[in-house]
PDB file of N, CA and C in Angstrom:
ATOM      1  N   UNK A   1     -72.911 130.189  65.672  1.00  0.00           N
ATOM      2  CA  UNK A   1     -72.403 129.850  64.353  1.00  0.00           C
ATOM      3  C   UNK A   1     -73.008 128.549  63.854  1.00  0.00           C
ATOM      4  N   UNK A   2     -73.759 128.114  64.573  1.00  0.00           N
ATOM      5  CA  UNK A   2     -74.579 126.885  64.386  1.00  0.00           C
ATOM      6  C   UNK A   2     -73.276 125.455  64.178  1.00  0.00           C
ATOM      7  N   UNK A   3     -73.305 124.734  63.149  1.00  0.00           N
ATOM      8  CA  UNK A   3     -72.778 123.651  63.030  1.00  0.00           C
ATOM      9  C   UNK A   3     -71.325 124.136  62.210  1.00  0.00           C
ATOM     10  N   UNK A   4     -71.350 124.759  61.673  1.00  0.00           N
ATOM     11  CA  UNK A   4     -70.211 125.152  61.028  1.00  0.00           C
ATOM     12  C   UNK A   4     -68.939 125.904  61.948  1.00  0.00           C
ATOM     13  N   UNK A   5     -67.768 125.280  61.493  1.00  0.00           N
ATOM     14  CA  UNK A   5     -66.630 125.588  61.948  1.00  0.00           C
ATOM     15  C   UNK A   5     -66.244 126.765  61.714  1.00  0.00           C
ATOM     16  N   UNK A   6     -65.760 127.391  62.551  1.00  0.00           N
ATOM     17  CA  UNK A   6     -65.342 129.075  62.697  1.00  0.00           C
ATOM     18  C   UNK A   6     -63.891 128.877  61.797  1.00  0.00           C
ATOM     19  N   UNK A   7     -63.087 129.944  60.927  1.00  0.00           N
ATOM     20  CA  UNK A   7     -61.726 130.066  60.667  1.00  0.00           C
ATOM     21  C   UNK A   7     -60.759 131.192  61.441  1.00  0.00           C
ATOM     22  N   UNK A   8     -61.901 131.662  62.513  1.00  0.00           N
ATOM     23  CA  UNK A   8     -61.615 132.676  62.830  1.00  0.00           C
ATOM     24  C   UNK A   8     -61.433 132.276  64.644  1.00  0.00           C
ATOM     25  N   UNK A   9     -60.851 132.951  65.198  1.00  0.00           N
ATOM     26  CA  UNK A   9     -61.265 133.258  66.720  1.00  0.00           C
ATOM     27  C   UNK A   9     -61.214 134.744  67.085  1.00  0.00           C
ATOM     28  N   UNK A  10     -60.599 135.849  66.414  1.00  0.00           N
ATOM     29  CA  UNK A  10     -60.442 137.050  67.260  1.00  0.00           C
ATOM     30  C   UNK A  10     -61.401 137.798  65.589  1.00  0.00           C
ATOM     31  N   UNK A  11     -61.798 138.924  66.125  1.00  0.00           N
ATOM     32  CA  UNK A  11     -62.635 139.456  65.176  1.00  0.00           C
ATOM     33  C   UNK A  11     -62.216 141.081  65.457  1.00  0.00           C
ATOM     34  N   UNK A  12     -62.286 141.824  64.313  1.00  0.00           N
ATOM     35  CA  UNK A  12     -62.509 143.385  64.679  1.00  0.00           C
ATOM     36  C   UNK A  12     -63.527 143.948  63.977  1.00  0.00           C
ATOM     37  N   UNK A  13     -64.709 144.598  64.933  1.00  0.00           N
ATOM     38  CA  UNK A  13     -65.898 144.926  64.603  1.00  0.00           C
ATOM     39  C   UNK A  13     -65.741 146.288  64.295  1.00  0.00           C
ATOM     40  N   UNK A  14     -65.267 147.088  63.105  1.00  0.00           N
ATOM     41  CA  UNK A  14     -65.655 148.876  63.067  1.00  0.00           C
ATOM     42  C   UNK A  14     -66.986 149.820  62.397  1.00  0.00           C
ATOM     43  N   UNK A  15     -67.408 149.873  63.874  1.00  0.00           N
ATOM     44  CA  UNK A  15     -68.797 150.341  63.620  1.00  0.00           C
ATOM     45  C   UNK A  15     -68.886 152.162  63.095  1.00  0.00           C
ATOM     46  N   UNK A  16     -69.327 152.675  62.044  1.00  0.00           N
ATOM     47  CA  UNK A  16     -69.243 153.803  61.758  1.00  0.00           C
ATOM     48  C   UNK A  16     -70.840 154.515  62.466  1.00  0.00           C
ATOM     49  N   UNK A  17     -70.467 155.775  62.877  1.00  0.00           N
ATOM     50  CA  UNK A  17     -71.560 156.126  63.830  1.00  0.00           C
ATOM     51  C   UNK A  17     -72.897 156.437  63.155  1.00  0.00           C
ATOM     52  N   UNK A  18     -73.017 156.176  61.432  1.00  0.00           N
ATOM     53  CA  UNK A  18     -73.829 156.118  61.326  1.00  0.00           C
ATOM     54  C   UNK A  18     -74.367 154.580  60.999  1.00  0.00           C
ATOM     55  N   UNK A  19     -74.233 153.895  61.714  1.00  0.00           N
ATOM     56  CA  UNK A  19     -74.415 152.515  61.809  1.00  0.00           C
ATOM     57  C   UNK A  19     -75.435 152.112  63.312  1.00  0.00           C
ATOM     58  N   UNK A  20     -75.146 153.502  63.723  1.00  0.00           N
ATOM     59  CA  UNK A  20     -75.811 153.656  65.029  1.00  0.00           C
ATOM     60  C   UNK A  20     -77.060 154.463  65.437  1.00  0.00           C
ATOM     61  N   UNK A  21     -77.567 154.707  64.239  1.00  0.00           N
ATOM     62  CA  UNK A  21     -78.853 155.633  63.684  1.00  0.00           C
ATOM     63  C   UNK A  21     -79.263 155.495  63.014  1.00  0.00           C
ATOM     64  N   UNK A  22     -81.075 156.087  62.650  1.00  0.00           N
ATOM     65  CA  UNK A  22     -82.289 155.188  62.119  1.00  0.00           C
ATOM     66  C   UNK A  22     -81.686 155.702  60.629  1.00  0.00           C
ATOM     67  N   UNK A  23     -81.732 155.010  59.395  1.00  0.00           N
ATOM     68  CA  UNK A  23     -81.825 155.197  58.302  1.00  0.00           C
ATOM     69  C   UNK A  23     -82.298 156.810  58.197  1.00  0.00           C
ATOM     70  N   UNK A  24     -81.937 157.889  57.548  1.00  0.00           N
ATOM     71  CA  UNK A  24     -82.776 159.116  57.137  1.00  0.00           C
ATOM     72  C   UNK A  24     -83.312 160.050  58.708  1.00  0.00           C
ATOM     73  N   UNK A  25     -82.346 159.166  59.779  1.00  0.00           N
ATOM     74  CA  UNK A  25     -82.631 159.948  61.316  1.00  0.00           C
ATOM     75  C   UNK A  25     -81.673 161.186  61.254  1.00  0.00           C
ATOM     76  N   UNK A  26     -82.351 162.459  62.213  1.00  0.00           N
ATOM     77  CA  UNK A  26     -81.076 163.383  62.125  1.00  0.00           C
ATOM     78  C   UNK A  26     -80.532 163.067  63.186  1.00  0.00           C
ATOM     79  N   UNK A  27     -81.095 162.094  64.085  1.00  0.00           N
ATOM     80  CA  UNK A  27     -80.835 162.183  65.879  1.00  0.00           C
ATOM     81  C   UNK A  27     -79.210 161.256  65.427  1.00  0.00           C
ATOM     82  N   UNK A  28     -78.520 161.416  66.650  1.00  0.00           N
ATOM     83  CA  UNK A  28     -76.946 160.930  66.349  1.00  0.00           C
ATOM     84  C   UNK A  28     -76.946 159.460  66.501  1.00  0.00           C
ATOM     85  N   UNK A  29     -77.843 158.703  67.533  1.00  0.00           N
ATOM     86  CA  UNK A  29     -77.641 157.358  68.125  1.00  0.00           C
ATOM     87  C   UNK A  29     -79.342 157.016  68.136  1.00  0.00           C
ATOM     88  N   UNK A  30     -79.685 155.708  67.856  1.00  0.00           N
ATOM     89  CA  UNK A  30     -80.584 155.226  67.796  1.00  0.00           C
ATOM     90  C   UNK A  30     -80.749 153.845  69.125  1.00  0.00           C
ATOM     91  N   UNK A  31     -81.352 154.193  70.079  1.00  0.00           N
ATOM     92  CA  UNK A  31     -81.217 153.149  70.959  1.00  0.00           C
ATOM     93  C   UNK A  31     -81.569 151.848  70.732  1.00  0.00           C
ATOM     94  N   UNK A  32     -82.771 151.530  69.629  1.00  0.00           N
ATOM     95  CA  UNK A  32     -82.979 150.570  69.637  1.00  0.00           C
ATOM     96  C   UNK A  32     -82.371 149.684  68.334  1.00  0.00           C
ATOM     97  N   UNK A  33     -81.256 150.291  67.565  1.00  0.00           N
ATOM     98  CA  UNK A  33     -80.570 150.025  66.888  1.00  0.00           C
ATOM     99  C   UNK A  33     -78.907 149.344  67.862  1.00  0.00           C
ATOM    100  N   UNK A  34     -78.817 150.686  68.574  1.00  0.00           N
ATOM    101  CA  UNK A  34     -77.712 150.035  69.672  1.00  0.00           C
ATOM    102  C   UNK A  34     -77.593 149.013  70.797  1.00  0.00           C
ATOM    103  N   UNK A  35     -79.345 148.531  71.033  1.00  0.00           N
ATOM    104  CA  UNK A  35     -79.511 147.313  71.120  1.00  0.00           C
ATOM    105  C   UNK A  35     -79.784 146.036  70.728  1.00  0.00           C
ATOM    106  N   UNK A  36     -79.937 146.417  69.340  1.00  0.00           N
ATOM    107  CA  UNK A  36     -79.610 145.166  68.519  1.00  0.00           C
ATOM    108  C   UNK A  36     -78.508 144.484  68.187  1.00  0.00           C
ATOM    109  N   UNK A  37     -77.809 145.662  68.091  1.00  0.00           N
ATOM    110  CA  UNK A  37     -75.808 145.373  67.880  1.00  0.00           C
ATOM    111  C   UNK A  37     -75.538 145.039  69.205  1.00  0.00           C
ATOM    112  N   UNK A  38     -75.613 145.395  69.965  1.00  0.00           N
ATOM    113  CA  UNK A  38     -74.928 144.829  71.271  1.00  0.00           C
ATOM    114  C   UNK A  38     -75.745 143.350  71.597  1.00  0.00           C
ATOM    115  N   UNK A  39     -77.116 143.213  70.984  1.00  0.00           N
ATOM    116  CA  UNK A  39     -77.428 141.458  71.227  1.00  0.00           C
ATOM    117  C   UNK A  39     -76.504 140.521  70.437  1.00  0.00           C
ATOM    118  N   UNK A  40     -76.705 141.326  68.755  1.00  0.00           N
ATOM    119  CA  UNK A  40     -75.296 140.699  67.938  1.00  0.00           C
ATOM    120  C   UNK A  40     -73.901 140.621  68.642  1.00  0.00           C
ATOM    121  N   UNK A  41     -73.387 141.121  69.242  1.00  0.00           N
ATOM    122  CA  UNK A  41     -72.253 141.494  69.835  1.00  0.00           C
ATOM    123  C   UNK A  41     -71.913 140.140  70.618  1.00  0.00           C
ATOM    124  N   UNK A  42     -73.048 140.401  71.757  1.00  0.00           N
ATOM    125  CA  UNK A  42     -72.755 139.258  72.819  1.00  0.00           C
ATOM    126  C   UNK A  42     -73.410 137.749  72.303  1.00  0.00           C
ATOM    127  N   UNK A  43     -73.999 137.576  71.185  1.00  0.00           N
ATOM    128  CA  UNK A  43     -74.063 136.408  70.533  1.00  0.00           C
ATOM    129  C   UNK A  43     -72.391 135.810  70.206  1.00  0.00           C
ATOM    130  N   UNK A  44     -71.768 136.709  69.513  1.00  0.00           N
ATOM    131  CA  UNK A  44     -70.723 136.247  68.458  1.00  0.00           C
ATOM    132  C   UNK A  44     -69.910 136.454  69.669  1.00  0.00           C
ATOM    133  N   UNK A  45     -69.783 137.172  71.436  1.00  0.00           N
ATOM    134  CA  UNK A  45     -68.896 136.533  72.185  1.00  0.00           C
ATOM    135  C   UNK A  45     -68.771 135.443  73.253  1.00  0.00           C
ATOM    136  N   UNK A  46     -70.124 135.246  72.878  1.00  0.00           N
ATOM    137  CA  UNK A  46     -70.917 133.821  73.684  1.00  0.00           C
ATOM    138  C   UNK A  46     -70.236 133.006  73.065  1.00  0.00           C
ATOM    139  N   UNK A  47     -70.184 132.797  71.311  1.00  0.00           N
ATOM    140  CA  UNK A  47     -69.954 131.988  70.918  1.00  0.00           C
ATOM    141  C   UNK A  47     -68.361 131.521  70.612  1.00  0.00           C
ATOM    142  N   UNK A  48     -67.582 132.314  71.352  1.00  0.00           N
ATOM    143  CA  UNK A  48     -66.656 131.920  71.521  1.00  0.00           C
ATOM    144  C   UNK A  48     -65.523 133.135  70.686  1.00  0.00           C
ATOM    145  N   UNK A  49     -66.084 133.894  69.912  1.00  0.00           N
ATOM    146  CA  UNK A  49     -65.234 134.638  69.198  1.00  0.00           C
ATOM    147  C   UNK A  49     -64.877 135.993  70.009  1.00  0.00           C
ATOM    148  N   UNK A  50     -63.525 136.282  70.343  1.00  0.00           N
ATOM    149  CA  UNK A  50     -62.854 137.429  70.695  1.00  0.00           C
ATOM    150  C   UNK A  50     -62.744 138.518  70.029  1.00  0.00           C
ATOM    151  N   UNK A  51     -63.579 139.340  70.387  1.00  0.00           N
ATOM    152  CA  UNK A  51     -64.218 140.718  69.676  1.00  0.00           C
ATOM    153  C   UNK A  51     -63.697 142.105  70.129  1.00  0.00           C
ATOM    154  N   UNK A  52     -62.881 142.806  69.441  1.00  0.00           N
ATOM    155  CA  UNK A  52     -62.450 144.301  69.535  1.00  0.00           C
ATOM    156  C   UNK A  52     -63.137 144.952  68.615  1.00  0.00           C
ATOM    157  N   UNK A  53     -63.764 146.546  69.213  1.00  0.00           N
ATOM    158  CA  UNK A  53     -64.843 147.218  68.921  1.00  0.00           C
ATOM    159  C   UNK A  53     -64.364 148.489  68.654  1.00  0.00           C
ATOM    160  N   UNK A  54     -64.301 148.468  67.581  1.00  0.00           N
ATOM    161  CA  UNK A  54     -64.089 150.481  67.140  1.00  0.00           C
ATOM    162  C   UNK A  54     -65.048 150.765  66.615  1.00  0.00           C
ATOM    163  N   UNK A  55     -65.354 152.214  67.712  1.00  0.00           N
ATOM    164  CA  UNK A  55     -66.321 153.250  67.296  1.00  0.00           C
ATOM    165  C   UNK A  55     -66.513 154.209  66.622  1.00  0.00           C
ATOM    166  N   UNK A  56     -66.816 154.512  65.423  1.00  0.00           N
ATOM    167  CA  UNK A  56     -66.151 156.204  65.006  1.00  0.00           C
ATOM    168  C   UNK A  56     -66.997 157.092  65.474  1.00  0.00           C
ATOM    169  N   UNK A  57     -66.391 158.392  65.449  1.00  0.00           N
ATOM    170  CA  UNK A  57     -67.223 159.278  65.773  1.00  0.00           C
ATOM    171  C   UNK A  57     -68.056 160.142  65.019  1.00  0.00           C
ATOM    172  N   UNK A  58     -67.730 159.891  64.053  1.00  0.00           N
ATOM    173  CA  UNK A  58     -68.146 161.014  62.925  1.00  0.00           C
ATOM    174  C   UNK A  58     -69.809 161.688  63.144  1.00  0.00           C
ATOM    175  N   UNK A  59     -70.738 161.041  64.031  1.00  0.00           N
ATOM    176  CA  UNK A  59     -71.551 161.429  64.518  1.00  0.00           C
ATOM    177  C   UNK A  59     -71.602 162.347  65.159  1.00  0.00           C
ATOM    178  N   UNK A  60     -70.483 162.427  66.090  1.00  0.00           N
ATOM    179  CA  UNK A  60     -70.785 163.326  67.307  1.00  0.00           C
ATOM    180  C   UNK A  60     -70.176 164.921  66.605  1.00  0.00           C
ATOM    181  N   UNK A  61     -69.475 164.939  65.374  1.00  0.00           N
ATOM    182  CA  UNK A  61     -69.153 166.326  64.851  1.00  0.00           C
ATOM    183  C   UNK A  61     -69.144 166.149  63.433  1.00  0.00           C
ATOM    184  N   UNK A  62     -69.639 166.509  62.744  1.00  0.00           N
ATOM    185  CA  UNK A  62     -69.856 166.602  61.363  1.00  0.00           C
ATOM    186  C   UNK A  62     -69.060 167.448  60.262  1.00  0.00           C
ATOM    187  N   UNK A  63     -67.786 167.371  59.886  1.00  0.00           N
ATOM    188  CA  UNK A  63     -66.839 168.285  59.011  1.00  0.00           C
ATOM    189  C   UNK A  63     -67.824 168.791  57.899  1.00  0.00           C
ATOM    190  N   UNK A  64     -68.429 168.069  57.246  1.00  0.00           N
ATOM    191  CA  UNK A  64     -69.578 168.985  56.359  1.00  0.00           C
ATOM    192  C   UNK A  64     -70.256 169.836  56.738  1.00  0.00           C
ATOM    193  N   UNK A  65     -70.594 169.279  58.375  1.00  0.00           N
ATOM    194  CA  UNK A  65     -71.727 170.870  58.260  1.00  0.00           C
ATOM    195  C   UNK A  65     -71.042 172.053  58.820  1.00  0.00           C
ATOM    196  N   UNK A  66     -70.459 171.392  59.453  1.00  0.00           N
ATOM    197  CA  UNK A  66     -69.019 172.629  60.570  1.00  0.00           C
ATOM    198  C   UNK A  66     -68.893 173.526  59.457  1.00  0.00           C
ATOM    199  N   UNK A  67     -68.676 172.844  57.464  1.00  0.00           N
ATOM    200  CA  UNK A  67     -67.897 173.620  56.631  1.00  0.00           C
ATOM    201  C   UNK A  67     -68.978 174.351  56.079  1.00  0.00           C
ATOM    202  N   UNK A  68     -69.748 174.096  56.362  1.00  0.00           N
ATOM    203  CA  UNK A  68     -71.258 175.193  55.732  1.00  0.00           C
ATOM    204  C   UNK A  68     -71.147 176.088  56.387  1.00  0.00           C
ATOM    205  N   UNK A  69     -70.910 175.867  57.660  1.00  0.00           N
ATOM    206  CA  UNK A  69     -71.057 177.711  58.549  1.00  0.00           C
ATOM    207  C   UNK A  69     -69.982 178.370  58.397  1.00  0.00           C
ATOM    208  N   UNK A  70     -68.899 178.226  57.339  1.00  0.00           N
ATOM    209  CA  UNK A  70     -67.784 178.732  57.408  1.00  0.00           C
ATOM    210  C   UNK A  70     -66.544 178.396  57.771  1.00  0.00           C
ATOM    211  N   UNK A  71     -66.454 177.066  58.421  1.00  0.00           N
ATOM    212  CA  UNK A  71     -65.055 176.393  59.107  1.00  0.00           C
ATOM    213  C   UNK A  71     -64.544 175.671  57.898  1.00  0.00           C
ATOM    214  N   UNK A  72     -63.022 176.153  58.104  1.00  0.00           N
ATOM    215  CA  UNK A  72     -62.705 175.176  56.764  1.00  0.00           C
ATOM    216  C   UNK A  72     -62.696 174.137  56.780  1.00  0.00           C
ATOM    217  N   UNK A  73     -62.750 173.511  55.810  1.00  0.00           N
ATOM    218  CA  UNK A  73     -63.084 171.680  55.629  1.00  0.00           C
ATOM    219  C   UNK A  73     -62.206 170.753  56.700  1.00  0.00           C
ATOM    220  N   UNK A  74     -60.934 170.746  56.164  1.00  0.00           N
ATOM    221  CA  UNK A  74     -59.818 169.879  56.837  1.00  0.00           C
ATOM    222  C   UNK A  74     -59.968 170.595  58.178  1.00  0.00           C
ATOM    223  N   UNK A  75     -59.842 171.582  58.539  1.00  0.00           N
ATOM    224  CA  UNK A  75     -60.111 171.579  60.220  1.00  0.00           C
ATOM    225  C   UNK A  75     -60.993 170.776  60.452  1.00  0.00           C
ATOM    226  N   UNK A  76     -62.423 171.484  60.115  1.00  0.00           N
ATOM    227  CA  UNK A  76     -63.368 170.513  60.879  1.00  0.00           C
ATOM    228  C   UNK A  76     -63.459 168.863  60.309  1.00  0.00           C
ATOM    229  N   UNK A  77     -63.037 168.597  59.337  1.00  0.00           N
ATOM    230  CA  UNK A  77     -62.492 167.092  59.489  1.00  0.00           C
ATOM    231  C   UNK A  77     -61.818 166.706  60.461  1.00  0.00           C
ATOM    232  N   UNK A  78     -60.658 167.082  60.905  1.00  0.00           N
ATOM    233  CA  UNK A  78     -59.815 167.041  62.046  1.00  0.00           C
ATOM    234  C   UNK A  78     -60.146 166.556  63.335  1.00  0.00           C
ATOM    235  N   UNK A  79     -61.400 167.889  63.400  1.00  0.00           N
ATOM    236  CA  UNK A  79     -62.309 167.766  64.815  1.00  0.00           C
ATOM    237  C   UNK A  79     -62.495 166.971  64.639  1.00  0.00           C
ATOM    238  N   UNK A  80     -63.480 166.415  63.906  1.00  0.00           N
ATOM    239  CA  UNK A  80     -64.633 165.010  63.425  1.00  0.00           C
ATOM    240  C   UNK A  80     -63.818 163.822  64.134  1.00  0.00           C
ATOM    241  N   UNK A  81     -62.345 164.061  63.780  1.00  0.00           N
ATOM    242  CA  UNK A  81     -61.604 162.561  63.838  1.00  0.00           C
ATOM    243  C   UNK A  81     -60.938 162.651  65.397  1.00  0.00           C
ATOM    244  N   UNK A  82     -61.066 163.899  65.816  1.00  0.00           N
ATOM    245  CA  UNK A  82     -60.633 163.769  67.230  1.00  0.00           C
ATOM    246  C   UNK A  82     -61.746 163.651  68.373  1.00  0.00           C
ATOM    247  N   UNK A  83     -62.983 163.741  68.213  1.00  0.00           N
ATOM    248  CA  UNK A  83     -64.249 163.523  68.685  1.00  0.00           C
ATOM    249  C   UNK A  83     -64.478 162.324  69.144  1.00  0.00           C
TER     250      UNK A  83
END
């Protein structure tokens, strides 16, 4: 945080899973994106700030496309959010 005083000590980081993949990627997780956030990560807990991490999943199941092949929407939303 350099010279400046924090107002903060505990932080909540919510990372959406496409936060975790290349811009315009179809792939779900981008490794060298998920190692940039995790250098950010352990910077801001080096530096003293107490960090809780939510992940979403919305990557790993997709309610839009589930609803293209025929699944209805709110189900496969559902899934999405239980994934």
């Amino acid at each position: 945080m350099g010279e400046k005083e924090r107002s903060f000590k505990r932080a909540i980081l919510k990372l959406s899973g496409e936060a975790l993949r290349e811009p315009g990627s179809r792939d779900n997780i981008s490794p060298e994106i998920v190692g940039r956030i995790a250098s950010e990560i352990s910077a801001a807990v080096e530096s003293g700030v107490e960090l809780g991490i939510v992940v979403g999943g919305g990557n790993f199941w997709r309610g839009a496309a589930a609803s293209e092949r025929g699944m209805d929407r709110a189900t496969a939303d559902y899934v999405g959010m239980l994934a």
